[in-house]
C-alpha atoms as a PDB file:
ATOM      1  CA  UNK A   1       9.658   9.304  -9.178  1.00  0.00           C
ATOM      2  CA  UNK A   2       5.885   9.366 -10.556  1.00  0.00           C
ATOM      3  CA  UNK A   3       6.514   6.085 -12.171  1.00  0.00           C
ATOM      4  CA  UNK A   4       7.573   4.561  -9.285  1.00  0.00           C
ATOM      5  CA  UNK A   5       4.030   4.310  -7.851  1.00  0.00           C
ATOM      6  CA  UNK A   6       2.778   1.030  -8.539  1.00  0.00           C
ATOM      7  CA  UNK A   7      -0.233   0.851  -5.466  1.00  0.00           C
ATOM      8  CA  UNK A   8      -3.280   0.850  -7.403  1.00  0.00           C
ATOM      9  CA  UNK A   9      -1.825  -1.072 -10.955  1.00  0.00           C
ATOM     10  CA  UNK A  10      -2.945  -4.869 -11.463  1.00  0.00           C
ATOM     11  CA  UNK A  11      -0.175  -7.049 -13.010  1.00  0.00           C
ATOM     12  CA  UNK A  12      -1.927  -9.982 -14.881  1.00  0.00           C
ATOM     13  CA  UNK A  13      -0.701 -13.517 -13.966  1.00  0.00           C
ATOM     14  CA  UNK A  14      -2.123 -16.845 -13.230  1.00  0.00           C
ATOM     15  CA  UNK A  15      -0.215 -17.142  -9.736  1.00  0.00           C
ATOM     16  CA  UNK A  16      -1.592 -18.831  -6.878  1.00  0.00           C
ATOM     17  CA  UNK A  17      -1.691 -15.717  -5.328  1.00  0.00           C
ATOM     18  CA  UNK A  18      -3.738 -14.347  -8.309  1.00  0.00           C
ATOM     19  CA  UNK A  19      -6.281 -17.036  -8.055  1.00  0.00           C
ATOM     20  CA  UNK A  20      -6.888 -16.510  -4.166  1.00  0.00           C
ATOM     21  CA  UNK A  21      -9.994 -15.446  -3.222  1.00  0.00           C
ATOM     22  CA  UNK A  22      -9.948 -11.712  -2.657  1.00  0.00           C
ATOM     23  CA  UNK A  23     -11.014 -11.845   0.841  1.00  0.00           C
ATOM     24  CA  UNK A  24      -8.157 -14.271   1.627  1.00  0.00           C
ATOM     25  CA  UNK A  25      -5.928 -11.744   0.494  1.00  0.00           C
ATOM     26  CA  UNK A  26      -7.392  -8.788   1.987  1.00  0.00           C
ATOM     27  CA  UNK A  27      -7.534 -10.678   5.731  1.00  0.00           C
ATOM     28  CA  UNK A  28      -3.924 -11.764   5.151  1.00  0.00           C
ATOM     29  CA  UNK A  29      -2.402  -8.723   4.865  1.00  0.00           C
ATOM     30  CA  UNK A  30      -3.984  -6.999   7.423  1.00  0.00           C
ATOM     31  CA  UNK A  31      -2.809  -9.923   9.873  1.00  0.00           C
ATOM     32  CA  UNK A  32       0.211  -9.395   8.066  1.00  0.00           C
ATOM     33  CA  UNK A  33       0.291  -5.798   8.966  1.00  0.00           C
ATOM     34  CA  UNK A  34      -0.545  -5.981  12.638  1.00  0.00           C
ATOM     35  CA  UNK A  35       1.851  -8.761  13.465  1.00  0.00           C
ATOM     36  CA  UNK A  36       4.245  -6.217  11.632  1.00  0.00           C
ATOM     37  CA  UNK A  37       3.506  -3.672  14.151  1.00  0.00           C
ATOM     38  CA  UNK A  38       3.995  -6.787  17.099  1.00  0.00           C
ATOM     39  CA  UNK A  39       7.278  -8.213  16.091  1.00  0.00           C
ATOM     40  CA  UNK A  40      10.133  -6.996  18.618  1.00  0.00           C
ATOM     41  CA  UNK A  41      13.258  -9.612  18.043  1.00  0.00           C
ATOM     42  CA  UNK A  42      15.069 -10.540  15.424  1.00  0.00           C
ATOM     43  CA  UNK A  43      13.481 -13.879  14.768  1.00  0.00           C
ATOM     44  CA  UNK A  44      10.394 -12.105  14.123  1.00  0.00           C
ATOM     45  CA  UNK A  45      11.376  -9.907  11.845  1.00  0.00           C
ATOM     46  CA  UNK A  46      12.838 -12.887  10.057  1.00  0.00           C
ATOM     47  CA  UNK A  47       9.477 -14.715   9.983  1.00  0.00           C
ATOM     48  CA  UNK A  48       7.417 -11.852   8.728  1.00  0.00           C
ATOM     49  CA  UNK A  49      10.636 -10.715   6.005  1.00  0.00           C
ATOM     50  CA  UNK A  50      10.822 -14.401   4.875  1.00  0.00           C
ATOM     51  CA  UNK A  51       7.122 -14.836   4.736  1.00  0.00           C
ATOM     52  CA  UNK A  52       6.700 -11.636   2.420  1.00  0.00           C
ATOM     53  CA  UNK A  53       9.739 -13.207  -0.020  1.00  0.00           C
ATOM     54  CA  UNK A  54       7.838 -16.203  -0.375  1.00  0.00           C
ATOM     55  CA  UNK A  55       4.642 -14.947  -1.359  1.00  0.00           C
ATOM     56  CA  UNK A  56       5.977 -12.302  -3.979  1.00  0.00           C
ATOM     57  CA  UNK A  57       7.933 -14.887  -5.275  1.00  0.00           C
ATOM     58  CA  UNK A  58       5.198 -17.035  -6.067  1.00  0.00           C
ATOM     59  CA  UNK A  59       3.182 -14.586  -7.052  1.00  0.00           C
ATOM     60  CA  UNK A  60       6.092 -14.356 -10.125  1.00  0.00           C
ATOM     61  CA  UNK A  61       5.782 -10.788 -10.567  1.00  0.00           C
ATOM     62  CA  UNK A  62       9.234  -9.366 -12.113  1.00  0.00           C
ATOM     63  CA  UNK A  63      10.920  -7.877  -8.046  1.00  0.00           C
ATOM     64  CA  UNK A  64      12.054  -4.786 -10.042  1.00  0.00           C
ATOM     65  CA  UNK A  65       8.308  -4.026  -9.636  1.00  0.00           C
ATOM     66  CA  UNK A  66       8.715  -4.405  -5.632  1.00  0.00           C
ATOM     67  CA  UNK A  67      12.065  -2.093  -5.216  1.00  0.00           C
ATOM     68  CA  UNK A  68      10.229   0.073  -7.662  1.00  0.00           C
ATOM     69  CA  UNK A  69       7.217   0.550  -5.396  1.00  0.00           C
ATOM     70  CA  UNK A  70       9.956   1.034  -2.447  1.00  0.00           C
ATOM     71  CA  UNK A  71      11.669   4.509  -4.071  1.00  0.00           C
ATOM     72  CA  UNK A  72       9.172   6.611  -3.471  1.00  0.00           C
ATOM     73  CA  UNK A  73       9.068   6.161   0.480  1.00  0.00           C
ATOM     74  CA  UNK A  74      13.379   6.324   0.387  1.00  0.00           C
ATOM     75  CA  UNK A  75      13.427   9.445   1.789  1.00  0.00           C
ATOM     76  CA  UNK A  76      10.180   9.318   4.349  1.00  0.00           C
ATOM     77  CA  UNK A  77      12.433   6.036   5.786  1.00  0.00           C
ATOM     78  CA  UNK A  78      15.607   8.441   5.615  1.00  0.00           C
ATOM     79  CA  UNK A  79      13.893  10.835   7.776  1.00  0.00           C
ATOM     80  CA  UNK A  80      12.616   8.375  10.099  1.00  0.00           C
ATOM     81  CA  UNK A  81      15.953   6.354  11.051  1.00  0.00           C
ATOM     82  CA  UNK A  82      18.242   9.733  11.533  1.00  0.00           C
ATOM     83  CA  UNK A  83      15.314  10.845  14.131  1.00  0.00           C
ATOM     84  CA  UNK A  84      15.303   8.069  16.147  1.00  0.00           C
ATOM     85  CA  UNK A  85      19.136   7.653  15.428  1.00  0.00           C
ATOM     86  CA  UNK A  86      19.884  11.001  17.582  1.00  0.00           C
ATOM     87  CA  UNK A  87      16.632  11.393  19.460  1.00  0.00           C
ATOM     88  CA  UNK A  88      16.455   8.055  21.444  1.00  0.00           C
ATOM     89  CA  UNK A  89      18.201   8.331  24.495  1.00  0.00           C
ATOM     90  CA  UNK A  90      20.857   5.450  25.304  1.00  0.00           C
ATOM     91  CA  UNK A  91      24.443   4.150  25.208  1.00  0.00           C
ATOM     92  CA  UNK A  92      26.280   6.972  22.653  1.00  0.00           C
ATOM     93  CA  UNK A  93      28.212   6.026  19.846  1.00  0.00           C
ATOM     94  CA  UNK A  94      28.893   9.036  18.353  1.00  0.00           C
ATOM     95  CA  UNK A  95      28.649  12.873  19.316  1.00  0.00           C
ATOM     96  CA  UNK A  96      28.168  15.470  17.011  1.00  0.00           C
ATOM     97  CA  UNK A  97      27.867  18.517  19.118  1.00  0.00           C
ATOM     98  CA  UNK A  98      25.122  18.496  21.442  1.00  0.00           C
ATOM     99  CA  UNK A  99      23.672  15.418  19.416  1.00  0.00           C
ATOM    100  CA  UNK A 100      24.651  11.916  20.287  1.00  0.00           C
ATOM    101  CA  UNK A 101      23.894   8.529  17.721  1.00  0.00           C
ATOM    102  CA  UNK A 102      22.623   5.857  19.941  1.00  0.00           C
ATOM    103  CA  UNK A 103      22.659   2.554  20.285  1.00  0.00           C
ATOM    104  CA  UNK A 104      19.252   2.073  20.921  1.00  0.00           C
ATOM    105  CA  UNK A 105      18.573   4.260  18.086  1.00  0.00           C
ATOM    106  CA  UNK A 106      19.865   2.812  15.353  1.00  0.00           C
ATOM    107  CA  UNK A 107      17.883  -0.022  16.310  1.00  0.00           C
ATOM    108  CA  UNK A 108      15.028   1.229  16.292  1.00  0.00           C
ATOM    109  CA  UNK A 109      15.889   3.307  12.748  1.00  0.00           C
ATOM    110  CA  UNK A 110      16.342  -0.309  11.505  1.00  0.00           C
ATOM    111  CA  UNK A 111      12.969  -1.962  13.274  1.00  0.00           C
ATOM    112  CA  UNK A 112      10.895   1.084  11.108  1.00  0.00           C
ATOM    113  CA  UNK A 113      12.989   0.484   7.899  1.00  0.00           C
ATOM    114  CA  UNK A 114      12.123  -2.733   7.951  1.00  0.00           C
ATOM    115  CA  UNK A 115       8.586  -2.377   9.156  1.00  0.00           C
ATOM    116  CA  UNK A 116       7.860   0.673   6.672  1.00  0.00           C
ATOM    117  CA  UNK A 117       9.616  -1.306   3.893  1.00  0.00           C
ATOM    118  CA  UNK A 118       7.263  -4.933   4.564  1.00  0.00           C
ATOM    119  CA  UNK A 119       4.132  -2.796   4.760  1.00  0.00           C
ATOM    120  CA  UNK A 120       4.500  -0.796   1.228  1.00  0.00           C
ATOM    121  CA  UNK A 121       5.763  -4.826  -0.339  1.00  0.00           C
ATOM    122  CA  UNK A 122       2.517  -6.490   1.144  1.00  0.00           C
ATOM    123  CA  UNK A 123       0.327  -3.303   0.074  1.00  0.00           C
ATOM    124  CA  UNK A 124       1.632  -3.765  -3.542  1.00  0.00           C
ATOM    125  CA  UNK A 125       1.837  -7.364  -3.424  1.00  0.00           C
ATOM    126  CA  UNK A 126      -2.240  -6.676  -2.809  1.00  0.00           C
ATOM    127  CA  UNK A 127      -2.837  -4.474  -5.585  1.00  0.00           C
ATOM    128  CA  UNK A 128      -0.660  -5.991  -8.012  1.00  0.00           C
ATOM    129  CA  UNK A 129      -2.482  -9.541  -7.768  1.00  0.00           C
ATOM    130  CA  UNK A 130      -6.061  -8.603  -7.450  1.00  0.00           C
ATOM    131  CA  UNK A 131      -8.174  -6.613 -10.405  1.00  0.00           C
ATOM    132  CA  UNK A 132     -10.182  -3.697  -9.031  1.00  0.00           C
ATOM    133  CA  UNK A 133     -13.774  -5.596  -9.938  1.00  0.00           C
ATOM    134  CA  UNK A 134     -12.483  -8.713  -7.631  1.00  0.00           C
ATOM    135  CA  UNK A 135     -10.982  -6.569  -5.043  1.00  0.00           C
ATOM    136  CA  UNK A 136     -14.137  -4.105  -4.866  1.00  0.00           C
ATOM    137  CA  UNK A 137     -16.495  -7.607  -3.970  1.00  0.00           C
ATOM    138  CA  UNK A 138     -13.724  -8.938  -1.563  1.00  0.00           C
ATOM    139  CA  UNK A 139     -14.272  -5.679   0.500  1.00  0.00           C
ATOM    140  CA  UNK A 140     -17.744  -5.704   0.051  1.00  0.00           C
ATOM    141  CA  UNK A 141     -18.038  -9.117   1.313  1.00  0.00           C
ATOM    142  CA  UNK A 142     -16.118  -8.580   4.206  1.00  0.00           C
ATOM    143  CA  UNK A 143     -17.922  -5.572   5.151  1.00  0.00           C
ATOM    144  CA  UNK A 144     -21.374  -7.152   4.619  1.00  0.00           C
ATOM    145  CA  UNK A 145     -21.904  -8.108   8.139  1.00  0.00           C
ATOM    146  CA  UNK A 146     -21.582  -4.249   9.154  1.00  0.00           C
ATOM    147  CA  UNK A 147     -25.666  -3.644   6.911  1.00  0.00           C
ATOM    148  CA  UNK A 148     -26.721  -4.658  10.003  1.00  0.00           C
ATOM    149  CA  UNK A 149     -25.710  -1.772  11.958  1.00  0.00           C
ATOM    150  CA  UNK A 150     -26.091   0.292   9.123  1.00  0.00           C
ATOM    151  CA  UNK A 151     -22.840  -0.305   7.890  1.00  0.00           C
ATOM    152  CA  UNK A 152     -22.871   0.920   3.565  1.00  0.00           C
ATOM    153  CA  UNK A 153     -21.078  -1.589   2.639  1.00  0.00           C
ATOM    154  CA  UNK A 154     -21.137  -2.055  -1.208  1.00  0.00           C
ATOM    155  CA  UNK A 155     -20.906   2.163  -1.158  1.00  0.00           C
ATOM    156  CA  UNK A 156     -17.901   2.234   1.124  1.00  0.00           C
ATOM    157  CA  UNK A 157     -15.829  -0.839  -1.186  1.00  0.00           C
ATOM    158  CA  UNK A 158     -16.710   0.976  -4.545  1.00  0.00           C
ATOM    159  CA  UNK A 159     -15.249   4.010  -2.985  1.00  0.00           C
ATOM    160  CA  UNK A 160     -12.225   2.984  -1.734  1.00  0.00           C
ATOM    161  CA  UNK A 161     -11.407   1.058  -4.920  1.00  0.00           C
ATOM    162  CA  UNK A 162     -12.109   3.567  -7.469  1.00  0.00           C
ATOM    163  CA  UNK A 163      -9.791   5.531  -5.076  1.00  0.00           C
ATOM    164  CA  UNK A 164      -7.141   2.831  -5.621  1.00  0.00           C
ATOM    165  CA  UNK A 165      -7.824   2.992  -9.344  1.00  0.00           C
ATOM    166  CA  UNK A 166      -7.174   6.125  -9.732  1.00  0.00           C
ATOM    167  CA  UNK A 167      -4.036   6.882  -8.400  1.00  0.00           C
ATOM    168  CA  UNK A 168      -2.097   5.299 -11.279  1.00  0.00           C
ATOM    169  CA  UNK A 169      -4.210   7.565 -13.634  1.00  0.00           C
ATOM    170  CA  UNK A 170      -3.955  10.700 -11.309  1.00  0.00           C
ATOM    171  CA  UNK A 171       0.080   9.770 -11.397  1.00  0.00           C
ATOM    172  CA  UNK A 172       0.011   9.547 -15.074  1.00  0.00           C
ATOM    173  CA  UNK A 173      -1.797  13.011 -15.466  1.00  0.00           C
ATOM    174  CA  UNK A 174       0.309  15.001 -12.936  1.00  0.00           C
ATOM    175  CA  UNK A 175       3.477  13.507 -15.321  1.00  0.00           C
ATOM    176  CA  UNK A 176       1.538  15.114 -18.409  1.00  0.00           C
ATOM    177  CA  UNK A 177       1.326  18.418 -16.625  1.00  0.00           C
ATOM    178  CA  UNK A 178       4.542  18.352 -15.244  1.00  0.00           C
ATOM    179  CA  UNK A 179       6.421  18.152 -18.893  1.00  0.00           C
ATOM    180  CA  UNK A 180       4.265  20.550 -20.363  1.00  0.00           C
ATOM    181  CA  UNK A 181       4.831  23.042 -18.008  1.00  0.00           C
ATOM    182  CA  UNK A 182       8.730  21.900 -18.020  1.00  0.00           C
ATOM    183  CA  UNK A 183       8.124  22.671 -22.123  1.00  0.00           C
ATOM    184  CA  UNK A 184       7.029  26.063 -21.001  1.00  0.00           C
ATOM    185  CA  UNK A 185       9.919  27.025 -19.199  1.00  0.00           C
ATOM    186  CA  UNK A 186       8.334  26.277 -15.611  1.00  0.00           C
ATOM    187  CA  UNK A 187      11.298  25.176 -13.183  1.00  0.00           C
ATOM    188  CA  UNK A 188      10.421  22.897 -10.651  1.00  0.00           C
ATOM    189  CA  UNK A 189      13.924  22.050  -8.993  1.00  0.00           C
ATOM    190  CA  UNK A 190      15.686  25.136  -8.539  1.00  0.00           C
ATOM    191  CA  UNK A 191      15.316  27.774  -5.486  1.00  0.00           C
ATOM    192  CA  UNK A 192      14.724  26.714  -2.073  1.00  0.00           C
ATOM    193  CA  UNK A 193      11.573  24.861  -0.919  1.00  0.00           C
ATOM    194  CA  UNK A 194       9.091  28.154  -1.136  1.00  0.00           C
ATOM    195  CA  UNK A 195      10.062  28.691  -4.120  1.00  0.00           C
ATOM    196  CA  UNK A 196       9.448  25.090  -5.359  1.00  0.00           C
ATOM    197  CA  UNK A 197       6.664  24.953  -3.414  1.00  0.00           C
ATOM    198  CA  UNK A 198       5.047  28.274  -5.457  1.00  0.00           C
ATOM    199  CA  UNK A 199       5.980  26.171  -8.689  1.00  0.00           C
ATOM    200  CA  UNK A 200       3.955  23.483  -7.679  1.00  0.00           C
ATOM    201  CA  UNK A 201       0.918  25.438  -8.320  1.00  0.00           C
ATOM    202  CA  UNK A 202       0.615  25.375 -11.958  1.00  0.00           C
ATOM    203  CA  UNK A 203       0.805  21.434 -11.804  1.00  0.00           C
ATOM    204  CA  UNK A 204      -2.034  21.588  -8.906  1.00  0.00           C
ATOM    205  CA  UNK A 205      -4.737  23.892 -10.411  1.00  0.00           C
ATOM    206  CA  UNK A 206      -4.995  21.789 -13.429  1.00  0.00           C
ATOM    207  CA  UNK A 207      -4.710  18.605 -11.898  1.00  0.00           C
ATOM    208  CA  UNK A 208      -7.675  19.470  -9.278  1.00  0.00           C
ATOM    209  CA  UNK A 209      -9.392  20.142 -12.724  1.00  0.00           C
ATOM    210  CA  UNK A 210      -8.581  17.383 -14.443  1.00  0.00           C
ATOM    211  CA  UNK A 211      -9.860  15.304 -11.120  1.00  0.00           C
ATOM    212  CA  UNK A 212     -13.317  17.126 -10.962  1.00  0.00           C
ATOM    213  CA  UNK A 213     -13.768  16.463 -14.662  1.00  0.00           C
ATOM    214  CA  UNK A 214     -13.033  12.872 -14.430  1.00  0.00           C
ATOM    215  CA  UNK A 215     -15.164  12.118 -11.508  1.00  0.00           C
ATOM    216  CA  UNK A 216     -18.125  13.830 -13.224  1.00  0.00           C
ATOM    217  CA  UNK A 217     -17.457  11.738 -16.071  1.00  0.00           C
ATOM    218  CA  UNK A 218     -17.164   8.379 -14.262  1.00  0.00           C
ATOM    219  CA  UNK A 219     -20.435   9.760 -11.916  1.00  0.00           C
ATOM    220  CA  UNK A 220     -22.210  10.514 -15.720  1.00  0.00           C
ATOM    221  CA  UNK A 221     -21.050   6.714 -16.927  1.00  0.00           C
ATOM    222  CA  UNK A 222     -22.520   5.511 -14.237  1.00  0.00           C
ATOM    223  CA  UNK A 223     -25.718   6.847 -14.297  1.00  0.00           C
ATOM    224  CA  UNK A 224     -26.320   5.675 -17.668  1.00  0.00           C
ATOM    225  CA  UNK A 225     -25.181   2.185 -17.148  1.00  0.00           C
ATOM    226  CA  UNK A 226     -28.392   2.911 -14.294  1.00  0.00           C
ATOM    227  CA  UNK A 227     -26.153   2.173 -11.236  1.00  0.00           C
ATOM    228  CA  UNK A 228     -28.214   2.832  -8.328  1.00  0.00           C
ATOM    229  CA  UNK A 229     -25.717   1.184  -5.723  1.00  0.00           C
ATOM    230  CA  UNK A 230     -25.883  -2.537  -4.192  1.00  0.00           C
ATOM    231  CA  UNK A 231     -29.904  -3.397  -4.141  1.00  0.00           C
ATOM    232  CA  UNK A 232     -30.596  -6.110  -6.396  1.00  0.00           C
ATOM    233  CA  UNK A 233     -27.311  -6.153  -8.440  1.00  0.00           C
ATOM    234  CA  UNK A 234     -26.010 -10.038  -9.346  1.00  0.00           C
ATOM    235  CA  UNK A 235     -22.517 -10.767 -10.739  1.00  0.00           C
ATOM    236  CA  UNK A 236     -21.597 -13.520 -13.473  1.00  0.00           C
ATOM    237  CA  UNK A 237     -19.351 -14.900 -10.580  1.00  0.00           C
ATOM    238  CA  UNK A 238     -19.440 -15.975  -7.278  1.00  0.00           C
ATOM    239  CA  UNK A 239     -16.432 -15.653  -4.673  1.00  0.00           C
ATOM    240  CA  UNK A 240     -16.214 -18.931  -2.993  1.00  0.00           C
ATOM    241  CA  UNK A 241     -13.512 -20.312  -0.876  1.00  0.00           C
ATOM    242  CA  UNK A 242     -12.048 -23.493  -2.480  1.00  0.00           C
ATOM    243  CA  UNK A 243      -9.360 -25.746  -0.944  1.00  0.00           C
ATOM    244  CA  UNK A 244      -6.334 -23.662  -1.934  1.00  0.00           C
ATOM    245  CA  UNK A 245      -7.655 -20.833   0.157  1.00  0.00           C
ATOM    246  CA  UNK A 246      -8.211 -23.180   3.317  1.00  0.00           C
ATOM    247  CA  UNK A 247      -4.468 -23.980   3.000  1.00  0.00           C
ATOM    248  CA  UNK A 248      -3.097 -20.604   2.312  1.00  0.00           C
ATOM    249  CA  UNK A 249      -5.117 -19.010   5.272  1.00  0.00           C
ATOM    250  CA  UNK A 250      -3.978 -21.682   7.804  1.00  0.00           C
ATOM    251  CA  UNK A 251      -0.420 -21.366   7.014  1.00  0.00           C
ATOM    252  CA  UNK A 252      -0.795 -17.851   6.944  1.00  0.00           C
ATOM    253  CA  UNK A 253      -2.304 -17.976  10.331  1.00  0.00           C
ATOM    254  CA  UNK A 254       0.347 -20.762  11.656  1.00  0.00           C
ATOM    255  CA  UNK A 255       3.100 -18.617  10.262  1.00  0.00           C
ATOM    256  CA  UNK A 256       2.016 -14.789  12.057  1.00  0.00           C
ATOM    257  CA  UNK A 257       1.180 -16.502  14.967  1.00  0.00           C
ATOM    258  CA  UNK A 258       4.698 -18.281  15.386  1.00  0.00           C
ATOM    259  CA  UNK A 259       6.082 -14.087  14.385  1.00  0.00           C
ATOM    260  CA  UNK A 260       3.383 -13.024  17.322  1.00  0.00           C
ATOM    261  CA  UNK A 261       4.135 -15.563  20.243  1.00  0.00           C
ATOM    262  CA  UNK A 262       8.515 -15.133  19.077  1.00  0.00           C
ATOM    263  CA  UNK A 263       7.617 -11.182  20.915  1.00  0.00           C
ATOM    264  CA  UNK A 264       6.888 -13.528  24.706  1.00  0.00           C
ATOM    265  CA  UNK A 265       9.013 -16.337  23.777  1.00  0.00           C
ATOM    266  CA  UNK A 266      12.268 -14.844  22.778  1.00  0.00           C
ATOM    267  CA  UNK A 267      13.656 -11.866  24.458  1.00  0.00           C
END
């Protein structure tokens, strides 16, 4: 299941979608996410669904990386359509007891599969295409306008992408842990969920350890490389927006905003 966590890992390639400018990529999936969040109707959810195939196909990263990023939320989308299947009130189609499966509720189970499913693709799709370095700038860029309200906005990017490059490491360690322990005679599946729970702690301990030493060490690397945040630091390249970009945001934007206006137009 650890291996199955791909948010955070950069897959090398030469796509179009690898040579978009970060910030491209950044904006488009978070227009990406909120028309997610709009889209009611079927032809919608056929835009956004058909728009997210497209772009992971030409990004021509191998899909088993895609349904592998989609395992470890299987269970979290389990939970989610049998609530809404016997909690949301409407025309019953079955009755267990004093619960009833709905209509209504099924679709809705289905509109947050789908929605919970699109927004872990795109979220991958985004790590998987742009390195930490380039994705660090893109933020900062974006968030550049904020210095003028005070905004930290080289502080808050390196931040949130060391977090992001970390979690395939932190993954990786908690698997180390996890067999030794398993070598030590430590059972992790049996009993009921205290009892699993109480096993969990010699995999936490150690991996809060591990954490704390590793941020000291990147904090100590850092200082002697004389990092002393975003005053005055250059960079060998320049994001610019070339011609590619232009295209890729406008169809972007033409494509949400037919998803968007299909909520009004179509019932």
């Amino acid at each position: 299941m650890l291996e199955d966590i791909i948010i955070g890992q950069y897959y090398p390639g030469d796509s179009l979608i690898h040579r978009l400018d970060p910030r491209v990529k950044i904006v488009s999936a978070l227009i990406y996410m909120v028309a997610l969040f709009v889209v009611n109707n079927l032809v919608g959810f056929s835009l956004v669904t058909v728009m997210a195939a497209l772009s992971m196909t030409v990004s021509r990263i191998p899909w088993k990386f895609f349904l592998k990023s989609l395992r470890p939320i299987l269970i979290l989308v389990a939970i989610t359509v049998i609530l809404n299947m016997f909690l949301t009130p409407g025309k019953a189609l079955l009755a267990l007891g004093p619960l009833s499966v709905t209509r209504e509720g099924i679709m809705l189970g289905a509109v947050a599969a789908v929605r919970l499913f699109l927004l872990v693709l795109v979220a991958a799709l985004l790590t998987l295409t742009t390195t930490p370095v380039n994705l660090t700038e893109g933020i900062e860029r974006l968030l550049s306008p904020g210095r003028a309200v005070g905004i930290p906005a080289h502080e808050l990017a390196m931040m949130m992408t060391i977090a992001l490059r970390f979690i395939p490491t932190l993954i990786e360690e908690t698997d180390k842990i996890i067999k030794a322990q398993k070598s030590r005679g430590a059972d992790f599946e049996g009993g009921n969920l205290a009892a699993r729970a109480k096993n969990l702690v010699p995999v936490l301990v150690p991996l809060f350890v591990s954490s704390f030493r590793r941020a000291d060490e990147l904090a100590t690397a850092m200082e002697a490389r004389c990092y002393r945040g975003g005053e005055g630091r250059t960079r060998l390249r320049e994001l610019q927006i070339g011609t590619q970009d232009r295209v890729v945001i406008a169809l972007t934007a033409v494509f949400l905003a037919a998803a968007i206006a299909s909520r009004w137009w179509i019932p």
